[in-house]
N, C-alpha and C. Protein backbone atom coordinates (compact mmCIF):
# COMPACT_ATOMS: atom_id res chain seq x y z
N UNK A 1 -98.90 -107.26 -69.21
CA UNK A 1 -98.54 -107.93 -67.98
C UNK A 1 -98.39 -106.88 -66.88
N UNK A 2 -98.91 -107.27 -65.59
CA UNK A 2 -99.10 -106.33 -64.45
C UNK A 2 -97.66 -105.94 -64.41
N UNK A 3 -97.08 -104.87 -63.54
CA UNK A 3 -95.80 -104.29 -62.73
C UNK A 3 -95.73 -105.18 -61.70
N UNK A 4 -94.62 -105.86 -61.54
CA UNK A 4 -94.21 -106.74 -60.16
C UNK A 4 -94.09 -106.00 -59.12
N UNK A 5 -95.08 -105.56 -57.73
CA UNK A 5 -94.83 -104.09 -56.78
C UNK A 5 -93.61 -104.94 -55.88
N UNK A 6 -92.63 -103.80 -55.77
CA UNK A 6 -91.88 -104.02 -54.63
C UNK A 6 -92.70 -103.93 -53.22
N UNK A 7 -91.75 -104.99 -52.52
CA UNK A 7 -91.95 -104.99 -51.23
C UNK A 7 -91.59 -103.26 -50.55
N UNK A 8 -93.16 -103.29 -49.55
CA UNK A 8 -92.61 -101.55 -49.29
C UNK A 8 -91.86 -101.27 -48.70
N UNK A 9 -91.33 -102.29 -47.23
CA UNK A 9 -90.25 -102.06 -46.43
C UNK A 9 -88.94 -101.50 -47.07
N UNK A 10 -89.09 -102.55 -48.43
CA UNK A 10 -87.70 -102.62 -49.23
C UNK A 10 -87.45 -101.77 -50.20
N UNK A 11 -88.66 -101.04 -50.35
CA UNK A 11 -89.01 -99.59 -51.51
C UNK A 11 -88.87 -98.41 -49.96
N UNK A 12 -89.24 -98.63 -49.14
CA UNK A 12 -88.78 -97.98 -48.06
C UNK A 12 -87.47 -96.98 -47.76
N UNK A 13 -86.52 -98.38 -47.59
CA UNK A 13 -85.18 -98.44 -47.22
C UNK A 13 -84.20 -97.59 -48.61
N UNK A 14 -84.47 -97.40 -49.50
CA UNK A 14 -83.86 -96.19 -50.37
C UNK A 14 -84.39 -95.15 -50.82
N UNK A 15 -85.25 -94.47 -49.84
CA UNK A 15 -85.86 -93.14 -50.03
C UNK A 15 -85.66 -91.91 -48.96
N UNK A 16 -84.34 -92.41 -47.98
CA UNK A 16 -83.65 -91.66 -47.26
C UNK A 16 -82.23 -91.07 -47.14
N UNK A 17 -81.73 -90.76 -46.97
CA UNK A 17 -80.55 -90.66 -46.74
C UNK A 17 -80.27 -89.39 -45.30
N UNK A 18 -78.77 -90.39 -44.66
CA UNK A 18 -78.51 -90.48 -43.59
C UNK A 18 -77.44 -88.53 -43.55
N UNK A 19 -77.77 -87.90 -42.64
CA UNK A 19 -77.18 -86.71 -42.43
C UNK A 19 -76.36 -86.77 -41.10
N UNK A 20 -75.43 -85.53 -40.81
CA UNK A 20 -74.23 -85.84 -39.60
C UNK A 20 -75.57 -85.88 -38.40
N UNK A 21 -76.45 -85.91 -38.35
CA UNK A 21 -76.62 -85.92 -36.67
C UNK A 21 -77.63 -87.38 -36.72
N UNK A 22 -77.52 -88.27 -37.65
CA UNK A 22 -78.23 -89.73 -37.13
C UNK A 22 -79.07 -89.68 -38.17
N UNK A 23 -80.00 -88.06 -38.67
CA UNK A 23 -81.43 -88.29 -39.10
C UNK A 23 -81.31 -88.87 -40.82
N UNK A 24 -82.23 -89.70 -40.20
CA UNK A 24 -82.77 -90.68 -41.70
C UNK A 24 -83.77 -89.49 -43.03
N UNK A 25 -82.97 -88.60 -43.28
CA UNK A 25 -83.80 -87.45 -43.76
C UNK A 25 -84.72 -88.12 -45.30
N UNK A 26 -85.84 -88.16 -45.32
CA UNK A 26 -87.03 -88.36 -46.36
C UNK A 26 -86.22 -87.72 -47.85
N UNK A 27 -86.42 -88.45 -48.61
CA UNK A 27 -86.16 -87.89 -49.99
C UNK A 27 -86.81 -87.51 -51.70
N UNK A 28 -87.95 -87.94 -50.90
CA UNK A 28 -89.76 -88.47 -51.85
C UNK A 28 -89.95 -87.11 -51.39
N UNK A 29 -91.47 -87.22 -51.92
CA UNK A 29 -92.71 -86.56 -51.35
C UNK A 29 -92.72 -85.89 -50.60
N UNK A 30 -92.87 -84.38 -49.81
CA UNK A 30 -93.28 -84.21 -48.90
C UNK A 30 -94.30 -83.14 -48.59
N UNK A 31 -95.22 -83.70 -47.70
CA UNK A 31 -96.06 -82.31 -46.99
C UNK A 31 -95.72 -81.50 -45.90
N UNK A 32 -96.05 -80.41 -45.50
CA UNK A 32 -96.08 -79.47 -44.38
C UNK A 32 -94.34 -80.22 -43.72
N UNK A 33 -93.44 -80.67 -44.85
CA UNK A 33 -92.32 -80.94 -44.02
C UNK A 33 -92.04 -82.39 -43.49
N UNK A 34 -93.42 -83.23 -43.72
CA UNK A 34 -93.67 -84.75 -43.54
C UNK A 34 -92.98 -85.34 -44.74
N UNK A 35 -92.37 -86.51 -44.14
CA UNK A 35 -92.51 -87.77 -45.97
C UNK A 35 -93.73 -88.15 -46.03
N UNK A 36 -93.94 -88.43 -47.60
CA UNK A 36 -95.26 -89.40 -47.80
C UNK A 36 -94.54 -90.34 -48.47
N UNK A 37 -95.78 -91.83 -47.87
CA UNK A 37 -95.13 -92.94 -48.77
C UNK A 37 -96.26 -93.21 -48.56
N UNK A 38 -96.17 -94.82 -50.08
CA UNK A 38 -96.97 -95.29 -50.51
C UNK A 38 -96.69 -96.81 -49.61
N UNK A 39 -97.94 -96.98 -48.77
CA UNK A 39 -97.32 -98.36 -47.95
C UNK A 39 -98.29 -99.80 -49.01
N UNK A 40 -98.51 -99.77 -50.11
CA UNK A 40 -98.68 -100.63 -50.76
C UNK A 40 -100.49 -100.55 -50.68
N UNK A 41 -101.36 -99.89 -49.94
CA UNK A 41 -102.48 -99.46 -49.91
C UNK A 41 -102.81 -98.30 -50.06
N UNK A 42 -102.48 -97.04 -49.44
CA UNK A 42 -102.74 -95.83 -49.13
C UNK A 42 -101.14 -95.34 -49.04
N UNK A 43 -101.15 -93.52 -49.11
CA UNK A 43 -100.40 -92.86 -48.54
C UNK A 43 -100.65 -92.51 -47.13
N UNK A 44 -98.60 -92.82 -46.53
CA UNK A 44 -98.79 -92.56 -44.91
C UNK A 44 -98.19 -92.00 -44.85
N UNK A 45 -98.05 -91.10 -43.51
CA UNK A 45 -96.86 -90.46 -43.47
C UNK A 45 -95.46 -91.20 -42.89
N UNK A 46 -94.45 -91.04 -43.33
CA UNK A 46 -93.44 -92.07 -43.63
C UNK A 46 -92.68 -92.51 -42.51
N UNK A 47 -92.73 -91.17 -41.75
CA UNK A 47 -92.44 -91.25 -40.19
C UNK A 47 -93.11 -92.14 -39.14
N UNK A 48 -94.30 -92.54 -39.47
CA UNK A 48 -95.12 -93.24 -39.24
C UNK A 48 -95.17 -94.94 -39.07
N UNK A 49 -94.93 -94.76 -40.91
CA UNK A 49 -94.88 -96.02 -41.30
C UNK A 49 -93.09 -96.71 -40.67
N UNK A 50 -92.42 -96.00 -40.71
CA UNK A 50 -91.08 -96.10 -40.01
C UNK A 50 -90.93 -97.17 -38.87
N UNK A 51 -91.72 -95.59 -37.85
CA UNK A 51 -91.83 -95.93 -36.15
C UNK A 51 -92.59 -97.19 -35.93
N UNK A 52 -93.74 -97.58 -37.10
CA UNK A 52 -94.33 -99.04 -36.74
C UNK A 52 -93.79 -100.32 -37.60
N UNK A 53 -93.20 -99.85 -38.38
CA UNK A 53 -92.30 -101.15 -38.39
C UNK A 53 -91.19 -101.45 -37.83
N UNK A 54 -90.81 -100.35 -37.17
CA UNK A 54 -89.69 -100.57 -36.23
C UNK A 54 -90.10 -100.84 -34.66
N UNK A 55 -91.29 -100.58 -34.05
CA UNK A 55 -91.38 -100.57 -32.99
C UNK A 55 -92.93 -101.13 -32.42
N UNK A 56 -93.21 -101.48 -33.63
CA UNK A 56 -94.80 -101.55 -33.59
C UNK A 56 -96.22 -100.47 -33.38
N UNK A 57 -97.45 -100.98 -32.92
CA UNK A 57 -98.50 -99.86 -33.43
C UNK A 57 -97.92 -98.78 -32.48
N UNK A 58 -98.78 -97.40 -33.17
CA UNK A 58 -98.71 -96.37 -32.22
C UNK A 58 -99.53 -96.79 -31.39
N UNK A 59 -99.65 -96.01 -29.97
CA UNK A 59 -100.50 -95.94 -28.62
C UNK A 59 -101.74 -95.29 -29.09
N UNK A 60 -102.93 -96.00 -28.76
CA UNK A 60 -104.06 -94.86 -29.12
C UNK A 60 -103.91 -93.43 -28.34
N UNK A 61 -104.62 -92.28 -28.85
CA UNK A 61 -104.12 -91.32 -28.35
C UNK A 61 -103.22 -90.75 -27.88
N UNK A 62 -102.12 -91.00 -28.89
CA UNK A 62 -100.46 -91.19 -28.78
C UNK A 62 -100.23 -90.30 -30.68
N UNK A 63 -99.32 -89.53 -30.53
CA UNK A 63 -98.76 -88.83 -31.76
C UNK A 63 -97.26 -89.62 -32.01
N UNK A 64 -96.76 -89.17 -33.04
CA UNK A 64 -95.08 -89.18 -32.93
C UNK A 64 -94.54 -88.04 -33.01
N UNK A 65 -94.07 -87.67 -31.79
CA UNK A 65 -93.01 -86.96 -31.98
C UNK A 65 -91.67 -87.05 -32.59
N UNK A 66 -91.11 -85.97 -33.07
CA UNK A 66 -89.45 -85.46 -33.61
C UNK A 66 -88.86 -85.45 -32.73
N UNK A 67 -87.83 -86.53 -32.01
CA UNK A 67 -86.56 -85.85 -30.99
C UNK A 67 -86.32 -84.80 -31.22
N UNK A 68 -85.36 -85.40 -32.39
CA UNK A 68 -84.41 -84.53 -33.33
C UNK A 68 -84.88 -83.01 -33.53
N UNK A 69 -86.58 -82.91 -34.20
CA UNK A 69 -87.32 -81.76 -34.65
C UNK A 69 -86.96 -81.62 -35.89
N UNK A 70 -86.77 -82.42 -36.68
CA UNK A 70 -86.74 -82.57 -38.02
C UNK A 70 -87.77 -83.52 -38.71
N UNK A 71 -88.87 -82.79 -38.80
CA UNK A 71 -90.19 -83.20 -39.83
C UNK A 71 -89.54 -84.54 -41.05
N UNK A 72 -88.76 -84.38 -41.58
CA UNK A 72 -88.29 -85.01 -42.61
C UNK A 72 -87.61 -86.22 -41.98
N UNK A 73 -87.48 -86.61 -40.69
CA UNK A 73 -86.31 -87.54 -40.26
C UNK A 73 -87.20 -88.46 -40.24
N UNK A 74 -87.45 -89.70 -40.66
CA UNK A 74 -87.86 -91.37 -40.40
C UNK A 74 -87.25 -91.96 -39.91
N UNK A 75 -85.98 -92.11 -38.98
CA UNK A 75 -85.33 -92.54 -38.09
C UNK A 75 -86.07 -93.02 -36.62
N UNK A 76 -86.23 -94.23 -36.79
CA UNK A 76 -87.44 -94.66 -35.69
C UNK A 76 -86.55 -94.55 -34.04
N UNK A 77 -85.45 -94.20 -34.16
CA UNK A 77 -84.23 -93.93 -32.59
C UNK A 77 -84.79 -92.50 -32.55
N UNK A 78 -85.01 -91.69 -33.24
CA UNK A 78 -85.40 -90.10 -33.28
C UNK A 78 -86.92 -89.93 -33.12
N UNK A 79 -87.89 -91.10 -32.91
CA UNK A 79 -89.35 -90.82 -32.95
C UNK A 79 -90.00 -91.36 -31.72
N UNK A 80 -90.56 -91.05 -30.69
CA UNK A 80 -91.21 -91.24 -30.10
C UNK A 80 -92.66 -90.76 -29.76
N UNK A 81 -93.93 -92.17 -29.21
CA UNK A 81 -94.85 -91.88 -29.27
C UNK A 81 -95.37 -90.94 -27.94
N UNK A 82 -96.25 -89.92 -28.42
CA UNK A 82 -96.59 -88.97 -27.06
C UNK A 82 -97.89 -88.93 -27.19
N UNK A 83 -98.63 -88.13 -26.46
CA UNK A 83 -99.83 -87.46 -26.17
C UNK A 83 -99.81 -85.83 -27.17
N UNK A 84 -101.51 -86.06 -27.61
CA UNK A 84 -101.14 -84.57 -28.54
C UNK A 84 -100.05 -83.05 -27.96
N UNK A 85 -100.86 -83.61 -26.37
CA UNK A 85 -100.65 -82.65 -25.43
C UNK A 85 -99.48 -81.97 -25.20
N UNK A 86 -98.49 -83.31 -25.18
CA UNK A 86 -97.32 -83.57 -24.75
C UNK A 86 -96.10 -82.40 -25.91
N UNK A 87 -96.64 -83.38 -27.11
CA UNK A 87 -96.31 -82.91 -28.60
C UNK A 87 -95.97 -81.15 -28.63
N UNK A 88 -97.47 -80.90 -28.00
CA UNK A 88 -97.88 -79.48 -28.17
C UNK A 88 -96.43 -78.90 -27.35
N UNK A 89 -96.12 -79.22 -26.07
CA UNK A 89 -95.30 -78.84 -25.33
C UNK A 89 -94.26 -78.87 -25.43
N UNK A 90 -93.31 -79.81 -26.38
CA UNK A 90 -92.47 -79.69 -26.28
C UNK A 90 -91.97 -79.15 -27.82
N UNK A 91 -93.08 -78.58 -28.58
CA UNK A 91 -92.58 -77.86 -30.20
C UNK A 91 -91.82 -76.84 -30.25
N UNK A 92 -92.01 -76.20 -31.18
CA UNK A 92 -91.72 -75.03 -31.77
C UNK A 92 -92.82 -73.82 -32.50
N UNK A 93 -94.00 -74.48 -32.10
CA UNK A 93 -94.81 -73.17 -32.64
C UNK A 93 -95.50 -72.12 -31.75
N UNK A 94 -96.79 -71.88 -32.46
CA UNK A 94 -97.14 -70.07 -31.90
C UNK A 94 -97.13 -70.69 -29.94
N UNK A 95 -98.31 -71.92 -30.30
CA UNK A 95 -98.47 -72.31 -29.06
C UNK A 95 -97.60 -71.84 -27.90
N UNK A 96 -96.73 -72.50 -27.99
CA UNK A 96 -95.39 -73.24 -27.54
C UNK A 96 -94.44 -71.54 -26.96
N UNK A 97 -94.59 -70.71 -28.12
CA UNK A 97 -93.70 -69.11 -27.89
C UNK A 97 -95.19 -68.31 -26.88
N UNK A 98 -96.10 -68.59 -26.99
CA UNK A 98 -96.96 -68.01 -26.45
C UNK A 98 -96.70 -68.73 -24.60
N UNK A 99 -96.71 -69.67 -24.34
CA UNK A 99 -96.74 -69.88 -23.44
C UNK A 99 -95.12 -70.04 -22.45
N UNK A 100 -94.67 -70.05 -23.53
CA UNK A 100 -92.98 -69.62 -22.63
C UNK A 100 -92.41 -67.92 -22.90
N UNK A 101 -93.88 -67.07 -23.00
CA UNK A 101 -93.72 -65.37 -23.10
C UNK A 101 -93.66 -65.00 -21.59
N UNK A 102 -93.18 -63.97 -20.47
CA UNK A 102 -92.96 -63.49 -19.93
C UNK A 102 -93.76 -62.45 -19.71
N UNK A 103 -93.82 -61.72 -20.85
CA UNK A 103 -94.43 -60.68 -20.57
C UNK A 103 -95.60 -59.94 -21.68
N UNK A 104 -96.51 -59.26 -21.34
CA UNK A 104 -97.28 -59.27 -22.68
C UNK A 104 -96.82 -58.67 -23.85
N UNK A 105 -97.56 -58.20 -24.92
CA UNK A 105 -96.89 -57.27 -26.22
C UNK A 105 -96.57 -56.08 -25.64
N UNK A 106 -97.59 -55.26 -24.50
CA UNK A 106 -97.45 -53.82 -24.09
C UNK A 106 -96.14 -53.95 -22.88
N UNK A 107 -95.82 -55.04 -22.55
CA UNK A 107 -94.73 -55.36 -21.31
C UNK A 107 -95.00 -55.61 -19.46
N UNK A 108 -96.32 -55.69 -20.06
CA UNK A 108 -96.70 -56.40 -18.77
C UNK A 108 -96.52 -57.29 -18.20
N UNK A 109 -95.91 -57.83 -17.02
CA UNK A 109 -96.20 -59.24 -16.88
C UNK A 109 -96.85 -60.38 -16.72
N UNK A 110 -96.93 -61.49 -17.01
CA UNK A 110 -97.43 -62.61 -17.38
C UNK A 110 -97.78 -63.45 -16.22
N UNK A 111 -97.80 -62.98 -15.38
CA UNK A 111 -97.63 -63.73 -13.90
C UNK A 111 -98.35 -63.14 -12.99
N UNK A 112 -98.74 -64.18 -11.96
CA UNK A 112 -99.25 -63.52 -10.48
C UNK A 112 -100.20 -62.96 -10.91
N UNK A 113 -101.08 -62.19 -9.86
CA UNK A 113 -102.35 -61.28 -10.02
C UNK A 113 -102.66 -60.74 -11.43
N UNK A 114 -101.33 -60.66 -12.05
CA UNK A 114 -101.95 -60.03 -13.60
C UNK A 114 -101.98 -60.92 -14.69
N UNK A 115 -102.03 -62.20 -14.42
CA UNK A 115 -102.54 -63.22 -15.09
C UNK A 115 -103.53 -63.83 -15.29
N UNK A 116 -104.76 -64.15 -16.92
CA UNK A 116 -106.04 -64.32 -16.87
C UNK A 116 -105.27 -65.32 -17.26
N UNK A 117 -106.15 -66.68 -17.18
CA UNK A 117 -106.48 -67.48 -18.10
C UNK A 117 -107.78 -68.06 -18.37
N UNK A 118 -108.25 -67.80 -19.73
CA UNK A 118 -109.45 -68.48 -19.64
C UNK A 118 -110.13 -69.86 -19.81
N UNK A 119 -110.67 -70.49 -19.93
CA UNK A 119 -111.60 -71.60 -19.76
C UNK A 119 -110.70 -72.69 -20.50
N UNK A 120 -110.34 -71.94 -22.43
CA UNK A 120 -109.52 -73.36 -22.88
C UNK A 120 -107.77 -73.24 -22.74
N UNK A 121 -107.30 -72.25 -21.53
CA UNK A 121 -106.31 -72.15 -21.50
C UNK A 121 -105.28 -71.32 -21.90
N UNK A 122 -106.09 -70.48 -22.62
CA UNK A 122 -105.51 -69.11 -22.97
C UNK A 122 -104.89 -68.15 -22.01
N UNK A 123 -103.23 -67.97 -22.14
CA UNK A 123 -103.33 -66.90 -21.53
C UNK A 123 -103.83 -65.28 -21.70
N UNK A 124 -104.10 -64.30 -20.98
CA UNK A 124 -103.93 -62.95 -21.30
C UNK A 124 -103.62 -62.26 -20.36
N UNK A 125 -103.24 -60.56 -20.55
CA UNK A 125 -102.69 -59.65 -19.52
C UNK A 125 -104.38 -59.31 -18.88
N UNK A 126 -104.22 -59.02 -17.50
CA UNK A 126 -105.39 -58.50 -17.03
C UNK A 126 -105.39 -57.20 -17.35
N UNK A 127 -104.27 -56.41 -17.32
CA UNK A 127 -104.46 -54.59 -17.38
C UNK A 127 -104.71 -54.55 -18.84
N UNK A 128 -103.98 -55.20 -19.83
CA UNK A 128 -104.54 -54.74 -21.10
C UNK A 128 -105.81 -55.66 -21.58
N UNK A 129 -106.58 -56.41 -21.13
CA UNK A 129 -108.23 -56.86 -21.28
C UNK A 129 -108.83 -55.51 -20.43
N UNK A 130 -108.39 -55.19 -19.60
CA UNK A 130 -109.07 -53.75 -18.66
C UNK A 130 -109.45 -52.77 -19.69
N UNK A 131 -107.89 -52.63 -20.25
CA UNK A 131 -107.76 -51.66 -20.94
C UNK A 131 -108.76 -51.63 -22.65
N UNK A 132 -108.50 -52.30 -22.61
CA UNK A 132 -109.45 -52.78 -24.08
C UNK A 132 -110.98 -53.02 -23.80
N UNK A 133 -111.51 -53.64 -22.96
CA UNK A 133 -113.23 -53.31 -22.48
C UNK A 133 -113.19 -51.86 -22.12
N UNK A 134 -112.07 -51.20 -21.49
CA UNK A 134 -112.66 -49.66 -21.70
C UNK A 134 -112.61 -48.86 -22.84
N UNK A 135 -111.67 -49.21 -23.62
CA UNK A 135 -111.54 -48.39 -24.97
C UNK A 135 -112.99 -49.00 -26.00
N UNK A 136 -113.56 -50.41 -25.57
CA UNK A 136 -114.55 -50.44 -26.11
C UNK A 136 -115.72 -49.90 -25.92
N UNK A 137 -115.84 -49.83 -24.69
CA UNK A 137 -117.00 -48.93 -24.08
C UNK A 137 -117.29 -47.77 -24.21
N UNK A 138 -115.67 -46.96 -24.50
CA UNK A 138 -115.45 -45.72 -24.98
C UNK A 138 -116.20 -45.16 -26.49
N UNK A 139 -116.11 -46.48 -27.04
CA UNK A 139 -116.29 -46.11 -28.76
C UNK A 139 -118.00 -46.95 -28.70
N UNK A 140 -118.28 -47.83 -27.99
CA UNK A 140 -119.91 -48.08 -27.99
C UNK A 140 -120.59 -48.02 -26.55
N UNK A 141 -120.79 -46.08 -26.55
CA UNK A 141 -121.69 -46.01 -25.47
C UNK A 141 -122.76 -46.39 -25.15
N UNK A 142 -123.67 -46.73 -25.77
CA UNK A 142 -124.76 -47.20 -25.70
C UNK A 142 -124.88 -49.17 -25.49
N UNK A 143 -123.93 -49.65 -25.51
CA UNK A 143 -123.80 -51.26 -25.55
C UNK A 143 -124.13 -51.59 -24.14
N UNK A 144 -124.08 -51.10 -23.26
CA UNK A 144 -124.36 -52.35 -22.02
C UNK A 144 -126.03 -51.68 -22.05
N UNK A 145 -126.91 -50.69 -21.97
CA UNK A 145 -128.39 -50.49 -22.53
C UNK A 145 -128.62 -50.75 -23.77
N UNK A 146 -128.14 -51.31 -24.47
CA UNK A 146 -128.82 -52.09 -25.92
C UNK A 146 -128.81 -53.41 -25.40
N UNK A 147 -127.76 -53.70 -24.59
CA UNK A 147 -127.47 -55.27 -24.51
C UNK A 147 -128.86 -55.92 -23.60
N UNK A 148 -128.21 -54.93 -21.81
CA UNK A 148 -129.81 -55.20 -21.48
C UNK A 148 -131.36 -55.31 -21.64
N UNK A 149 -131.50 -54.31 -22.63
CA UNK A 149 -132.69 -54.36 -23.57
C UNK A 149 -132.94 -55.49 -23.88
N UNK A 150 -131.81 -56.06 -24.53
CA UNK A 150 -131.98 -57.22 -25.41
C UNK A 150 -132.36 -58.54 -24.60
N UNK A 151 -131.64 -58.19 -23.33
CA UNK A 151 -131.50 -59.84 -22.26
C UNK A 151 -132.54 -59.32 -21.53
N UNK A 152 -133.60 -58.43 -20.84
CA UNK A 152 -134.74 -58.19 -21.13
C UNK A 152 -135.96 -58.65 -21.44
N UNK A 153 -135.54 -58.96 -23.12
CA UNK A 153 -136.86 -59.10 -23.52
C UNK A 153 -136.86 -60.24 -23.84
N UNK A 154 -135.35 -60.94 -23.75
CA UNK A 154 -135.68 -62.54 -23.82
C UNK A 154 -136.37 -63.31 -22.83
N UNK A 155 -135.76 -62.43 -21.23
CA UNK A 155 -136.64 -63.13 -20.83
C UNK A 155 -137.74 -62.97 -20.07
N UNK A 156 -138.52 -62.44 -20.99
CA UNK A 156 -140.01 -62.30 -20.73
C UNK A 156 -140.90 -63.01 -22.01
N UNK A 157 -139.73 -63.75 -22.90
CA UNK A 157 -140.57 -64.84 -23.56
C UNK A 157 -140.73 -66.07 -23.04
């Protein structure tokens, strides 16, 4: 005889437990710091499955964010839907320390005239990119006449 499956809401509701600051902390499964649950089809992530039964679908092109910043919290008062973008901005990773840096690794600053950024948003120092195309040039003398050679003869095909 088959297993009678619990309802998942209700297989849900005892796979957390509640810590001093609100968060519904995950007590299953977890990845990279996520819950996984089994929503009676597939594995979701639990935070997920949470925020839409509590609040309905996500927004297309909409993430959930952590108020809190606790990966493990399913507390749908602690989750709101954002933009990847958004997400990105208000974390905790490299991103996030890279772009609230001041000044470069050598102590340059990050600002004004000595600020590159390139095309996908990268920052860098202008004196140390200076500095580094010359130390490259230093060690491959011959590269801007190999290069032209090369752009040259392309186009004369």
């Amino acid at each position: 005889m088959p297993k009678e499956r619990r309802d998942p809401i209700e297989a849900f509701g005892v796979m957390y437990a509640t810590d001093e600051l609100g968060c519904w902390v995950w007590q299953r499964e977890k990845r990279a710091g996520y819950g996984i649950f089994w929503d009676g089809e597939r594995q979701v992530r639990a935070h997920r499955f949470a925020y839409q039964m509590a609040c309905g679908e996500i927004p297309d092109g909409h993430v959930i964010d952590h108020v809190c910043r606790n990966r493990a919290c399913v507390n749908p008062e602690h989750l709101e839907p954002v933009t990847h973008k958004e997400n990105s901005h208000r974390g905790q990773g490299s991103w996030r320390k890279r772009q609230m840096q001041v000044n470069c690794d050598r102590g340059h600053p990050l600002h004004g005239e000595n600020l590159y950024t390139d095309a996908r948003g990268r920052r860098a120092c202008k004196v140390c990119r200076k500095m580094h195309r010359e130390d490259f040039h230093a060690r491959n003398p011959n590269y801007r006449r190999e290069w032209r050679e090369r752009h040259r003869a392309t186009e004369r095909l």
